[in-house]
Protein backbone atom coordinates (compact mmCIF):
# COMPACT_ATOMS: atom_id res chain seq x y z
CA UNK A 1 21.12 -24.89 -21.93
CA UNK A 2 23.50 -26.35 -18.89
CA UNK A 3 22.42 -25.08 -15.22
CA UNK A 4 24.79 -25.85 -12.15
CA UNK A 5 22.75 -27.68 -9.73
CA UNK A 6 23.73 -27.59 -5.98
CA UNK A 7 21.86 -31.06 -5.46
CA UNK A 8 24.18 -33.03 -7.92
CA UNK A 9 27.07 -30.30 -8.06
CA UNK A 10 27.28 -30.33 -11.79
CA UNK A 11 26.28 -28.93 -14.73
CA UNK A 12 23.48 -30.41 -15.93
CA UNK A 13 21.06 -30.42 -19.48
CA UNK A 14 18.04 -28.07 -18.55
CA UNK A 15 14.80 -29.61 -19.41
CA UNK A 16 11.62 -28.11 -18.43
CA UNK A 17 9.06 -30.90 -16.88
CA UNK A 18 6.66 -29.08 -18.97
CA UNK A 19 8.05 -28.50 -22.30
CA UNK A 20 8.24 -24.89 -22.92
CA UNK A 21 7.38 -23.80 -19.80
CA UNK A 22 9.66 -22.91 -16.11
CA UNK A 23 8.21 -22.60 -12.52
CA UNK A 24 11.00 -21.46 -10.51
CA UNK A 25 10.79 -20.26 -6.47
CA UNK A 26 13.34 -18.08 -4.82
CA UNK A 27 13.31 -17.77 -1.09
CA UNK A 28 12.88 -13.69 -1.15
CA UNK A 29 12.86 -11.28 2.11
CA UNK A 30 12.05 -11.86 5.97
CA UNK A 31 10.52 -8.17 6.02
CA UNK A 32 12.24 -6.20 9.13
CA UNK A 33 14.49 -4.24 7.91
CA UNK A 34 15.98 -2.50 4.48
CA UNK A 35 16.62 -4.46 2.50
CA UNK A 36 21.40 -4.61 1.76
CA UNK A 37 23.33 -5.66 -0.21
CA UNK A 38 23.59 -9.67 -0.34
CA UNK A 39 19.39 -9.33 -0.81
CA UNK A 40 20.56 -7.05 -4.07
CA UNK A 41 22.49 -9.88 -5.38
CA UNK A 42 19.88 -12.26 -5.07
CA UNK A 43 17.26 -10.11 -6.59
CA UNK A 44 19.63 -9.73 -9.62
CA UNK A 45 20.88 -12.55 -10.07
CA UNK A 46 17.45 -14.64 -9.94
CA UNK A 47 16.07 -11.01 -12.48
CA UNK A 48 18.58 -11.96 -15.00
CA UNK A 49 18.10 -15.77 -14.83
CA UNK A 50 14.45 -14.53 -15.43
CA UNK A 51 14.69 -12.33 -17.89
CA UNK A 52 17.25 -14.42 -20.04
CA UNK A 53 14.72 -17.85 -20.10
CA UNK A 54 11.93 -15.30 -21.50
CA UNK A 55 13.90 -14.08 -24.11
CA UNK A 56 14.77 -18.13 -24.99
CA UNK A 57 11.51 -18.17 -25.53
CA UNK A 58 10.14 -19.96 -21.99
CA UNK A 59 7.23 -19.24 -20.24
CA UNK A 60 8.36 -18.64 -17.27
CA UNK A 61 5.95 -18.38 -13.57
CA UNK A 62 8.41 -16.76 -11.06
CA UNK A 63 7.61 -16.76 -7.48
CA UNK A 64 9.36 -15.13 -4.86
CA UNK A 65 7.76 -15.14 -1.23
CA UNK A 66 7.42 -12.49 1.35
CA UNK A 67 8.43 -14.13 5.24
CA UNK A 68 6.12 -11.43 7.23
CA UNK A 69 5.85 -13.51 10.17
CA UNK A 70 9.44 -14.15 12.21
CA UNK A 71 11.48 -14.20 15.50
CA UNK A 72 13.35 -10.87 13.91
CA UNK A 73 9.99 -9.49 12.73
CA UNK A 74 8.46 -9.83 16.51
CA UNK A 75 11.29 -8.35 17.93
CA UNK A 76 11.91 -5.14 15.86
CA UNK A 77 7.96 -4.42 16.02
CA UNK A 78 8.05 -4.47 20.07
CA UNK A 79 11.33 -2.69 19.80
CA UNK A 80 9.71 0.26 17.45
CA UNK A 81 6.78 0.01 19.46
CA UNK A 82 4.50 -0.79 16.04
CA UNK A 83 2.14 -3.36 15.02
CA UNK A 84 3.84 -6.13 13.07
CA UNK A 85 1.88 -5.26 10.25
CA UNK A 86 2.74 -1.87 10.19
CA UNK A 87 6.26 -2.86 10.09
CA UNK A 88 5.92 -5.58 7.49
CA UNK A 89 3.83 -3.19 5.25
CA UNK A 90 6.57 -0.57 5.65
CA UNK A 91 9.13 -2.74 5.03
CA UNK A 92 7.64 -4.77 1.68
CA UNK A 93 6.82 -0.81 0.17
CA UNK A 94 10.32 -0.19 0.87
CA UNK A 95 11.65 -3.22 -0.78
CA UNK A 96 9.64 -2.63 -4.08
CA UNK A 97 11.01 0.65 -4.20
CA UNK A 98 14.91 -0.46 -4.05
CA UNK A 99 14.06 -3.12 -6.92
CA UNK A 100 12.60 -1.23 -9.01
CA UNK A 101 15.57 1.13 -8.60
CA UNK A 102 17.89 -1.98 -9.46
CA UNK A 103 15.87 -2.34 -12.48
CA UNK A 104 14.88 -5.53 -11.24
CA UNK A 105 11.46 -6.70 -12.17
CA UNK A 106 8.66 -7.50 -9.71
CA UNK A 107 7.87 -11.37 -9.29
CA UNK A 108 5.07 -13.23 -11.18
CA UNK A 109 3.42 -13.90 -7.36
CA UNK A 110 4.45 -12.93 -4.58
CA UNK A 111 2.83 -15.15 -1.31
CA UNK A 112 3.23 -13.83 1.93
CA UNK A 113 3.38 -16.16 4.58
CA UNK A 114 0.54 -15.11 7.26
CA UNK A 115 -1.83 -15.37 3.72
CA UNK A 116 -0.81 -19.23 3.62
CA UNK A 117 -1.20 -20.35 7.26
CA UNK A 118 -4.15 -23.12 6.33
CA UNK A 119 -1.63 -24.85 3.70
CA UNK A 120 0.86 -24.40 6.59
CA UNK A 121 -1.56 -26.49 9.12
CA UNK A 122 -2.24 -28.73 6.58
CA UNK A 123 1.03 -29.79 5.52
CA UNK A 124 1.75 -30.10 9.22
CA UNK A 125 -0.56 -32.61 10.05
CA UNK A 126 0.07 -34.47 7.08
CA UNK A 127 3.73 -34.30 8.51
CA UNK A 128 2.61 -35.76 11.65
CA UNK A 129 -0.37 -38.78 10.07
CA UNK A 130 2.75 -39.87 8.09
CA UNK A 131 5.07 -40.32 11.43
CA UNK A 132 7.21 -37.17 10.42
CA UNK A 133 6.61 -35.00 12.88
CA UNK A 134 5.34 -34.79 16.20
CA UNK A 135 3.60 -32.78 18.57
CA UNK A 136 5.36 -31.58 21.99
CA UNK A 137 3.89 -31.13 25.45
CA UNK A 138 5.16 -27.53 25.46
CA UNK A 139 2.41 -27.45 22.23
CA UNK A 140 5.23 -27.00 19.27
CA UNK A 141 5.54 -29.13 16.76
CA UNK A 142 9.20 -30.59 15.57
CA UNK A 143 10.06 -32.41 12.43
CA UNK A 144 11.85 -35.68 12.55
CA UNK A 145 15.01 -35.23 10.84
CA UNK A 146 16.45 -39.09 10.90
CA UNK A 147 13.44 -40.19 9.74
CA UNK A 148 14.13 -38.55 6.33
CA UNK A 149 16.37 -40.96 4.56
CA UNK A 150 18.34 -38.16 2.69
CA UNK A 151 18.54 -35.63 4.69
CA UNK A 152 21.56 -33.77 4.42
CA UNK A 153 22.29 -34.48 0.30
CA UNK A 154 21.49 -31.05 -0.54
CA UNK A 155 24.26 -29.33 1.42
CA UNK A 156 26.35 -32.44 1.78
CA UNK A 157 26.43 -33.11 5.86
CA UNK A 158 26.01 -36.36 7.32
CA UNK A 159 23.07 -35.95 10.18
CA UNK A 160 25.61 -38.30 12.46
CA UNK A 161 27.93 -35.11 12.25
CA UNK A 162 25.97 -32.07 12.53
CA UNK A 163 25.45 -29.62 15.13
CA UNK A 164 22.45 -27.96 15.66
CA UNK A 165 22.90 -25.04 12.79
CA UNK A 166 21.15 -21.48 12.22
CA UNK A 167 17.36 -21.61 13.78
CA UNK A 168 17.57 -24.64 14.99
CA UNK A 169 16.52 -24.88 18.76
CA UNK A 170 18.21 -27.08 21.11
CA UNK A 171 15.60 -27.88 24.04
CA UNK A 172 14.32 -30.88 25.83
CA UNK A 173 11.18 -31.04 24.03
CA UNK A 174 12.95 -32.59 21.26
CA UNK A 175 13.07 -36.22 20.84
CA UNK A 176 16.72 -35.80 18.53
CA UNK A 177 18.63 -32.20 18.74
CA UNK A 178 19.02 -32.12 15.27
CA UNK A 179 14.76 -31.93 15.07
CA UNK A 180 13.62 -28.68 14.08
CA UNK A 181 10.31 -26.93 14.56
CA UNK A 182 7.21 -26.87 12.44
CA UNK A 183 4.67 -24.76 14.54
CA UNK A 184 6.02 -22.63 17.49
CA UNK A 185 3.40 -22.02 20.74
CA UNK A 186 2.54 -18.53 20.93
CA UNK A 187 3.83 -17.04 24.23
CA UNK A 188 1.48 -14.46 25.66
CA UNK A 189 1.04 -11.15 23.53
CA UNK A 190 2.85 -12.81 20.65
CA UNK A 191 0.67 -12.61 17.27
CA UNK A 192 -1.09 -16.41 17.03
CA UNK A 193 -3.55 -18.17 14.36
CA UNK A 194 -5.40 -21.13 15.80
CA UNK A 195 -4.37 -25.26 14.65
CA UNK A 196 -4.99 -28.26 15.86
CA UNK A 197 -1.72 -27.82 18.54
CA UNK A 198 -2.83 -24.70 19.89
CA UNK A 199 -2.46 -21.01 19.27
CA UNK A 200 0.76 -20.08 17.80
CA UNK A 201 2.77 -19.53 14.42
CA UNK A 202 4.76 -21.31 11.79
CA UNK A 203 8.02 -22.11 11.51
CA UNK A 204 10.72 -20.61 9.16
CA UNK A 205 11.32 -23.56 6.93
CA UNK A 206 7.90 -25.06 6.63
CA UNK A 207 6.15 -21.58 5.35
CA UNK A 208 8.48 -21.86 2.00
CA UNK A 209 6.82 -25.65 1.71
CA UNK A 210 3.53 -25.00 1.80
CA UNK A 211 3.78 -21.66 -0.84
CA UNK A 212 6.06 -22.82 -2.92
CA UNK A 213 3.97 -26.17 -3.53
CA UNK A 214 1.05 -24.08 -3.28
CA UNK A 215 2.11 -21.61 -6.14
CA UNK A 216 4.07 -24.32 -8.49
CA UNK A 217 2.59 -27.33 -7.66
CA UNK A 218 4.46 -30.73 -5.62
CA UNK A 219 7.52 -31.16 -8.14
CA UNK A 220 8.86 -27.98 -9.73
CA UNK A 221 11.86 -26.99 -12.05
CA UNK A 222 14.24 -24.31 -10.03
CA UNK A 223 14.33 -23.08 -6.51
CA UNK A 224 16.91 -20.36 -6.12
CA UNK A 225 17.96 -18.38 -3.07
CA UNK A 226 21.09 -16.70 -1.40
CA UNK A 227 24.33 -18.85 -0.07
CA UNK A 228 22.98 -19.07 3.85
CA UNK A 229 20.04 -20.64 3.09
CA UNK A 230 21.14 -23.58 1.51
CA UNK A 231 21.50 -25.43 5.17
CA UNK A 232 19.62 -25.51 7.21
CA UNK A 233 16.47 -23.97 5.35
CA UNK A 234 16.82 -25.70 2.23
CA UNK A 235 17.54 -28.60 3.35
CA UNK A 236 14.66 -28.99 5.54
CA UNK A 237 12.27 -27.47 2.65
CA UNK A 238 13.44 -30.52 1.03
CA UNK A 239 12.55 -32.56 3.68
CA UNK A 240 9.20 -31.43 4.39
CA UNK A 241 8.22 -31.11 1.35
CA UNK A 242 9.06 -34.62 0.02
CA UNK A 243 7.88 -36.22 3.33
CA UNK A 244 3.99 -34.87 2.97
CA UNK A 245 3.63 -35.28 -0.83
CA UNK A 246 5.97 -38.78 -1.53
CA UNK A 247 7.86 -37.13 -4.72
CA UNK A 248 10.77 -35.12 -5.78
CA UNK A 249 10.85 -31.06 -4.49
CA UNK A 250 12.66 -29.78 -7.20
CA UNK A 251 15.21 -30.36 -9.79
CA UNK A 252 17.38 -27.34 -10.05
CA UNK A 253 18.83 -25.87 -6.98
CA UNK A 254 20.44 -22.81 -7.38
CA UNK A 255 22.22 -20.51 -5.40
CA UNK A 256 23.72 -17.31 -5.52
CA UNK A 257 27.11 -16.04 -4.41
CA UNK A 258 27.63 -13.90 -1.43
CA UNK A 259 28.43 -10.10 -1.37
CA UNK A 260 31.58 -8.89 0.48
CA UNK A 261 33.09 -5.75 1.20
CA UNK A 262 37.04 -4.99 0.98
CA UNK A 263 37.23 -8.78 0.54
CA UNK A 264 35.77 -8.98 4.10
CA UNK A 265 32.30 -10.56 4.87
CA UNK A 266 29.74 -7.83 5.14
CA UNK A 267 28.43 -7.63 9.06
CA UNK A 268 27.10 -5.54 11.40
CA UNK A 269 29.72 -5.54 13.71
CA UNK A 270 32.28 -5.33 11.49
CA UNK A 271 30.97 -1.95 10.64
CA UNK A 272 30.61 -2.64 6.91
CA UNK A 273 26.90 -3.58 6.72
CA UNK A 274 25.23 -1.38 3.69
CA UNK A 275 21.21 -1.02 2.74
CA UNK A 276 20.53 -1.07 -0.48
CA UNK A 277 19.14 2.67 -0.13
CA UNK A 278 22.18 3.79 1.36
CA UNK A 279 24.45 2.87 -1.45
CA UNK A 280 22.08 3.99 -3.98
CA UNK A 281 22.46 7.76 -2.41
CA UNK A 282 25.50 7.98 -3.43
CA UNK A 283 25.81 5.62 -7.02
CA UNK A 284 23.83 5.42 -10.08
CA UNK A 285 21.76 2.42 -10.04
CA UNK A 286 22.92 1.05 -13.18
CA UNK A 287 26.05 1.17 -11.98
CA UNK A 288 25.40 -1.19 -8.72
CA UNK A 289 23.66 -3.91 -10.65
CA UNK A 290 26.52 -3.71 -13.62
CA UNK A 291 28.34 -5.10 -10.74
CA UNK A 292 26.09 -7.39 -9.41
CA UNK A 293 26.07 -8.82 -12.97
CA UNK A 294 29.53 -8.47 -13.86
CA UNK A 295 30.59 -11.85 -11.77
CA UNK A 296 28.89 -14.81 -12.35
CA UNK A 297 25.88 -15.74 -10.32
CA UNK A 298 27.58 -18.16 -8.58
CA UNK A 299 30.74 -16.18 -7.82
CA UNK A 300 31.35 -14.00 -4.53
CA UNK A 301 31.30 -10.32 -5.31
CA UNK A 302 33.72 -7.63 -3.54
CA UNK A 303 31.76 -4.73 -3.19
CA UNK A 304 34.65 -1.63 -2.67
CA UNK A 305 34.67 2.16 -3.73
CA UNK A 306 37.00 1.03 -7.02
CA UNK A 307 35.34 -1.92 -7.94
CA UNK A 308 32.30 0.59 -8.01
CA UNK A 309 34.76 2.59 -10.31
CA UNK A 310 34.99 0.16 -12.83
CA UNK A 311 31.59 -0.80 -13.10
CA UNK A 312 31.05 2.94 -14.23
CA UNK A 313 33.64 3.11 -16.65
CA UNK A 314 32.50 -0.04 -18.18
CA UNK A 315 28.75 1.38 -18.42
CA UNK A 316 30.67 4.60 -19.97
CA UNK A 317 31.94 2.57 -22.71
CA UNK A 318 28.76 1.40 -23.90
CA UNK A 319 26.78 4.38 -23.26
CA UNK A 320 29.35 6.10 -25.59
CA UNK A 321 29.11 4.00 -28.24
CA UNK A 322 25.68 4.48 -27.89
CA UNK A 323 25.51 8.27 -27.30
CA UNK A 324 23.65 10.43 -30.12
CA UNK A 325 22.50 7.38 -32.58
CA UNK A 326 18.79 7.84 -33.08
CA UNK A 327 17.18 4.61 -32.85
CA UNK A 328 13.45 4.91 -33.36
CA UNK A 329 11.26 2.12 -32.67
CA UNK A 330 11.36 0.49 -36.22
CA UNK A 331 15.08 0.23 -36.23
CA UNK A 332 14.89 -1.53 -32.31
CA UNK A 333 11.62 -3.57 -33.47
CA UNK A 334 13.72 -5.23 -36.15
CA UNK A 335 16.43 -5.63 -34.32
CA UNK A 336 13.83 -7.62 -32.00
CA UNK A 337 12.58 -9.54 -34.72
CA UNK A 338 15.85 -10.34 -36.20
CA UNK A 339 17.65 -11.06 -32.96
CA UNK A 340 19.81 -14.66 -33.53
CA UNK A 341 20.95 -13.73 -37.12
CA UNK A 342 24.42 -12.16 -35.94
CA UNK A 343 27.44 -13.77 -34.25
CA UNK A 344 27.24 -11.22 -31.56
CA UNK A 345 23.53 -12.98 -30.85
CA UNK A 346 25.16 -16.37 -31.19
CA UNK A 347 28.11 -15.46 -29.12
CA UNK A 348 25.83 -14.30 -26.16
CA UNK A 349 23.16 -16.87 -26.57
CA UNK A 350 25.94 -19.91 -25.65
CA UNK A 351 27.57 -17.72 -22.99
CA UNK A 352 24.15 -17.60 -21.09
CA UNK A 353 22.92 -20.84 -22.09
CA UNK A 354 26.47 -21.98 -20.36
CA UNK A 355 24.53 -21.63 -16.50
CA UNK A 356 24.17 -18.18 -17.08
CA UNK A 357 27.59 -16.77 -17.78
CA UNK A 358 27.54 -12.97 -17.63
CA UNK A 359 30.73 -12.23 -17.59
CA UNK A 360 31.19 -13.74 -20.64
CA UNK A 361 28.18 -12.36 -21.61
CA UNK A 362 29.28 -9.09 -21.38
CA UNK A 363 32.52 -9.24 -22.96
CA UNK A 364 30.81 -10.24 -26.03
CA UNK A 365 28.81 -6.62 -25.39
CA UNK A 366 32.31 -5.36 -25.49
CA UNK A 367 33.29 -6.34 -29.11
CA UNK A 368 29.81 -5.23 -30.19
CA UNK A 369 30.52 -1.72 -29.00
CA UNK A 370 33.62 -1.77 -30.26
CA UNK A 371 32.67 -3.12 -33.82
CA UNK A 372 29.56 -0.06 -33.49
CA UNK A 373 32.25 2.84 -32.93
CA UNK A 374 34.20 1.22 -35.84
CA UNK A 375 31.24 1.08 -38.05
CA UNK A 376 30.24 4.85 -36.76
CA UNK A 377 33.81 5.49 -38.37
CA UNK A 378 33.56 3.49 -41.40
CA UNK A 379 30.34 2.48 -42.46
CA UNK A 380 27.71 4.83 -40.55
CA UNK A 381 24.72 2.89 -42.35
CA UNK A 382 25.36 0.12 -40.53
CA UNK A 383 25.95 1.78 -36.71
CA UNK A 384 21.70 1.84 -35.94
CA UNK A 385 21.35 -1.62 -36.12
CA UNK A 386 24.43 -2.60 -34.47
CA UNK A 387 23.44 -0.13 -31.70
CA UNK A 388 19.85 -1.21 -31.72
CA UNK A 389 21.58 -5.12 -31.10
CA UNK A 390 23.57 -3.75 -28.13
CA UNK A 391 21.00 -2.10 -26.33
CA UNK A 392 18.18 -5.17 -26.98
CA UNK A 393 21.38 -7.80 -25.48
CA UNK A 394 22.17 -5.58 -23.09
CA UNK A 395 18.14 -5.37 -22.14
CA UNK A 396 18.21 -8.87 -21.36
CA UNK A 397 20.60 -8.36 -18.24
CA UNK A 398 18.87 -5.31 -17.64
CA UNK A 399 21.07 -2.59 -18.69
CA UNK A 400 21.63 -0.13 -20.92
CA UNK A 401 18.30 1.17 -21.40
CA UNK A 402 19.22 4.68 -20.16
CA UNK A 403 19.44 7.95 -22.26
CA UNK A 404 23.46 7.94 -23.53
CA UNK A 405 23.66 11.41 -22.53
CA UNK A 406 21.81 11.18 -19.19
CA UNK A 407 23.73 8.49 -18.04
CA UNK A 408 27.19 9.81 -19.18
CA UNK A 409 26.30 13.10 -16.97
CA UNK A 410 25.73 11.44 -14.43
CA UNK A 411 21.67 11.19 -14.78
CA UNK A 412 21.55 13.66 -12.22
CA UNK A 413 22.44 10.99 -9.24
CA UNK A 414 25.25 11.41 -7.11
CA UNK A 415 26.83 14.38 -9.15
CA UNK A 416 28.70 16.30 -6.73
CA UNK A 417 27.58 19.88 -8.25
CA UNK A 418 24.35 20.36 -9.98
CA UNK A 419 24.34 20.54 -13.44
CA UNK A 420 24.02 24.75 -13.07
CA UNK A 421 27.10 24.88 -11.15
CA UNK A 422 28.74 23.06 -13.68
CA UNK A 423 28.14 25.00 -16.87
CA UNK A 424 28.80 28.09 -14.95
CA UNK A 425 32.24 26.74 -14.23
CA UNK A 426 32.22 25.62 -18.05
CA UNK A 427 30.96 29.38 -18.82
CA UNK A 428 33.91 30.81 -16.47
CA UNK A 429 36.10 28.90 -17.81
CA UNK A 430 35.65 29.91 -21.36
CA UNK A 431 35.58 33.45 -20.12
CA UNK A 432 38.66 32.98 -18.75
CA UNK A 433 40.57 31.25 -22.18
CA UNK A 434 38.96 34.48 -24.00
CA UNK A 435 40.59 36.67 -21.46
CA UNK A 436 44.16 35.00 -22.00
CA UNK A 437 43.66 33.79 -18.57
CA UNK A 438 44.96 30.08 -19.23
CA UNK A 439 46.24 29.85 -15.27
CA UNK A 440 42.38 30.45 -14.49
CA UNK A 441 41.18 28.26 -17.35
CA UNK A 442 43.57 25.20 -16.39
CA UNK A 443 42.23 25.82 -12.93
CA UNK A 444 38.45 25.33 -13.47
CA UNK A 445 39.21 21.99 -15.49
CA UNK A 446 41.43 20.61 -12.79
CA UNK A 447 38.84 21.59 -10.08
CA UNK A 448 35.96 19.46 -11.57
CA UNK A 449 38.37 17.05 -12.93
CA UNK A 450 38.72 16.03 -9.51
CA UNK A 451 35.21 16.22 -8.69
CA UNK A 452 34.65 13.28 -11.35
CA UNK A 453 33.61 15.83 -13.73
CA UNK A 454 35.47 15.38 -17.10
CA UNK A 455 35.46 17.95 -19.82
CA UNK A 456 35.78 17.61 -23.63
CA UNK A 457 36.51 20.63 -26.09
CA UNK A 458 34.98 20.73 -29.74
CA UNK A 459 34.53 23.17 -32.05
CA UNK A 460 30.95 23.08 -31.31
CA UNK A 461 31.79 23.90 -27.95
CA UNK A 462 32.59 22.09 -24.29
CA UNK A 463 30.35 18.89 -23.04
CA UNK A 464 31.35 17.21 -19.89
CA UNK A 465 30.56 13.75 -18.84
CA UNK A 466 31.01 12.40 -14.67
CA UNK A 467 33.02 9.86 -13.92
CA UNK A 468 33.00 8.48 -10.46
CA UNK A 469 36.77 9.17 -9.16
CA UNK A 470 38.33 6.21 -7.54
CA UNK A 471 38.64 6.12 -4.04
C-alpha cells in the first residue's frame, strides 16, 4: 500500500509502526455552527480511508477530536445569549446526526478539548522547562517558533519569509511575531480553568497536541485533516509536539482536498456557503457522498446542481443492476469470505492500495455492474454472487447498501410529489390510454418527466424511478 505524504510530498510504502495495527488522528470540528460542506469532505474522505484499512485487514484506532473551547465558540454563545456548553452540546448532537446521514461512521474516540485541559497544562510547562515557550506579563503563554529547527517543513515556508498567518496574533507581548500562543489569559466573564500562568484557556494548536498524544501515544502513524489546516495548525502541532516529547509526531500526513462551488471557493460572502443539513433537504444522501468519493481524496471537488446530477445517475446504474436480485445472507456471507478470489477484488484492492484511489475504484464497480446485467442476461446462476461482490466493494466506500428499489424511487427524499400523487398520475394516465385519450396520456408522462420522475411500461404494468433533473 503507497500513501501520499504531505511531509515528504511523495508516495510512500505504508508500514504500520506496529505491525498490523494503525493509529491515525484527524483534526475534526470547532463546534459553533452546522457543520458544511468542506467538513463533509473531510468526514468522508478520512471514513473511507477508515473503512478500506479494516477491510485490509488492520486494526485500526481512529480518533477524531471535538475543539469545544474557541474564539468563534465564545463569540456565537454571547451572541445567542447561551452557555457555551449549551451551544457546544447542540452543536456536537447536530454533527452526529449529519454523519450518520453521510453514512459516515462515528470515530473510535472522540476527545473533547475542555476534557483534556491537565495534559494541556502539562505539555505547556514542559514547553516552557525545555526553553520553548515562555510566559508573558499580560499572563499568555507563546511558543517559540525559531527555536524549532524545522519549523516550516510540513507546509514548505521558510520562517525568514512568513507573515503572521490564520490565528496567529501579532502583539507586543511577543518576543518574535511569528510566536504563537499556547495559553490565552481569560478576560473577565470569559470561561477560564486555573494553571500555573493564571486563569484562562488553551490555545487552538496546542489542544490537538496534548489529545492526540494522549489518545495514540508520542509517535503515531497518520494525522489527517482538511486543506486550511495544514499551516499554521499543523505545523505548529508538529512543533509542539516534537519539542515536549524529543521524537517524531507522525509519519503520514494527509490532507484532504477542498470543496468548491461553480468552480468558485465556497464563502460566506460570496453567498455560496452550504450546511451539510441544508443540502441534504433537498438530495439523497447517498448521492452527496457518491460525490464526495467520486474524486480522489486529494483532489478539489466542484460541488454544482449537475455535478449532483451525475452522481445520481451513476448510483442509478448500480442500483439497477442490483434491483430485484435476492441476496440472502448466505449468498453475501460468502461473498465475504471469498472476497480476493475475483479480478474485480484484485482490480479494486490495487486501486485503493494506490493512496486510496476511488475513482479508480469505482470504475472497476462499473465493469462489475456491467458484467452482473450481462450475466442476468446470459448466465442468471451466476448474477447473486456477482451482485453480492458489488454491493460488499461498494460497502467498503460506503455505498450501495440501500434497497434497489428504494433508492431508484427516490427513497422518499427530495421527491417532488409523494409517492400517492404519483401513482394517481400513473392511474390517470392509464385511464386515459384506455379511453383513447393518448393527448392526455402523453401529457401525464411529460409532466412528471420533468419533475425527475421517469416512467417505464411492461406488460406487468408501469414502475417509475426519480431522477434528479439537471439544473
Amino acid at each position: 500500500m503507497q500513501i501520499y505524504n504531505t511531509l515528504t510530498r511523495r508516495k510512500e510504502p505504508f508500514t504500520p509502526i506496529e505491525p498490523g495495527k494503525v493509529r491515525m488522528y484527524v483534526c475534526g470540528m470547532t463546534v459553533y455552527d452546522y457543520c458544511h460542506l468542506g467538513h463533509a469532505r473531510v468526514m468522508v474522505a478520512f471514513d473511507v480511508i477508515t473503512r478500506y484499512l479494516r477491510a485490509r485487514g488492520y486494526d485500526v484506532t481512529y480518533v477524531r477530536n471535538v475543539t469545544d473551547i474557541d474564539d468563534k465558540i465564545l463569540k456565537r454563545a454571547e451572541e445567542n445569549g447561551e452557555s457555551i456548553a449549551s451551544l457546544t452540546e447542540r452543536m456536537i448532537e447536530a454533527m452526529h446526526e449529519d454523519e450518520a446521514r453521510l453514512g459516515v461512521l462515528p470515530p473510535d474516540r472522540e476527545p473533547r478539548a475542555t476534557r483534556h485541559i491537565d495534559e494541556i497544562v502539562a505539555m505547556i510547562e514542559t514547553l516552557i522547562d525545555k526553553g520553548f515557550a515562555y510566559a508573558a506579563d499580560n499572563g499568555d503563554v507563546y511558543y517559540r517558533v525559531r527555536r524549532f529547527e524545522r519549523y516550516g517543513r510540513l507546509s514548505n515556508r521558510d520562517p525568514d519569509e512568513m507573515r503572521a498567518g490564520a490565528r496567529i496574533e501579532v502583539d507586543e507581548h511577543k518576543e518574535d511575531p511569528l510566536d504563537f500562543v499556547l495559553w490565552k489569559a481569560a478576560k473577565p466573564g470569559e470561561a477560564s480553568w486555573p494553571s500555573p500562568w493564571g486563569e484562562g484557556r488553551p490555545g487552538w494548536h496546542i489542544e490537538c497536541s496534548a489529545m492526540s498524544t494522549c489518545c495514540l501515544g508520542e509517535t503515531f502513524d497518520i494525522h489527517g485533516g482538511g486543506p486550511d489546516l495544514m499551516f499554521p495548525h499543523h505545523e505548529n502541532e508538529i512543533a509542539q509536539s516534537e519539542a515536549a516529547t524529543g521524537h517524531a509526531y507522525v509519519n503520514t500526513w494527509m490532507h484532504a482536498g477542498a470543496v468548491r462551488v461553480n468552480h468558485e471557493k465556497m464563502s460566506k460572502s460570496l453567498g455560496n456557503f452550504f450546511t451539510i443539513r441544508e443540502v441534504l433537504e433537498h438530495h439523497d444522501p447517498e448521492v452527496v457522498r457518491y460525490l464526495l468519493v467520486a474524486s480522489h481524496y486529494r483532489s478539489p471537488i466542484n460541488y454544482a446542481p449537475d455535478s449532483l446530477a451525475e452522481a445520481r445517475k451513476s448510483l442509478e446504474r448500480f442500483y439497477t443492476a442490483l434491483e430485484g436480485l435476492m441476496l440472502n445472507e448466505t449468498i453475501e456471507a460468502e461473498a465475504s469470505i471469498t472476497g480476493g478470489d475475483s479480478h474485480f477484488e484484485a482490480r479494486f484492492t490495487a486501486a485503493m492500495d494506490d493512496d486510496f484511489n476511488t475513482p479508480e475504484a469505482l470504475s472497476v464497480l462499473f465493469d462489475l455492474a456491467r458484467e452482473l446485467n450481462r450475466a442476468r442476461k446470459e448466465a442468471p446462476e451466476q448474477a447473486p454472487a456477482l451482485a453480492a461482490e458489488l454491493k460488499r466493494l461498494g460497502g467498503t466506500l460506503g455505498l450501495l447498501q440501500q434497497d434497489p428499489a428504494a433508492f431508484l424511487k427516490g427513497g422518499g427524499a427530495a421527491l417532488p410529489l409523494s409517492e400517492e400523487d404519483i401513482e394517481a398520475k400513473i392511474s390517470e394516465r392509464a385511464a386515459a390510454k384506455k379511453a383513447r385519450d393518448f393527448a392526455t396520456a402523453d401529457a401525464i408522462r411529460d409532466e412528471l418527466a420533468a419533475l425527475g420522475i421517469m416512467l417505464k411500461d411492461a406488460r406487468e404494468g408501469t414502475s417509475w424511478v426519480f431522477e434528479t433533473p439537471e439544473a
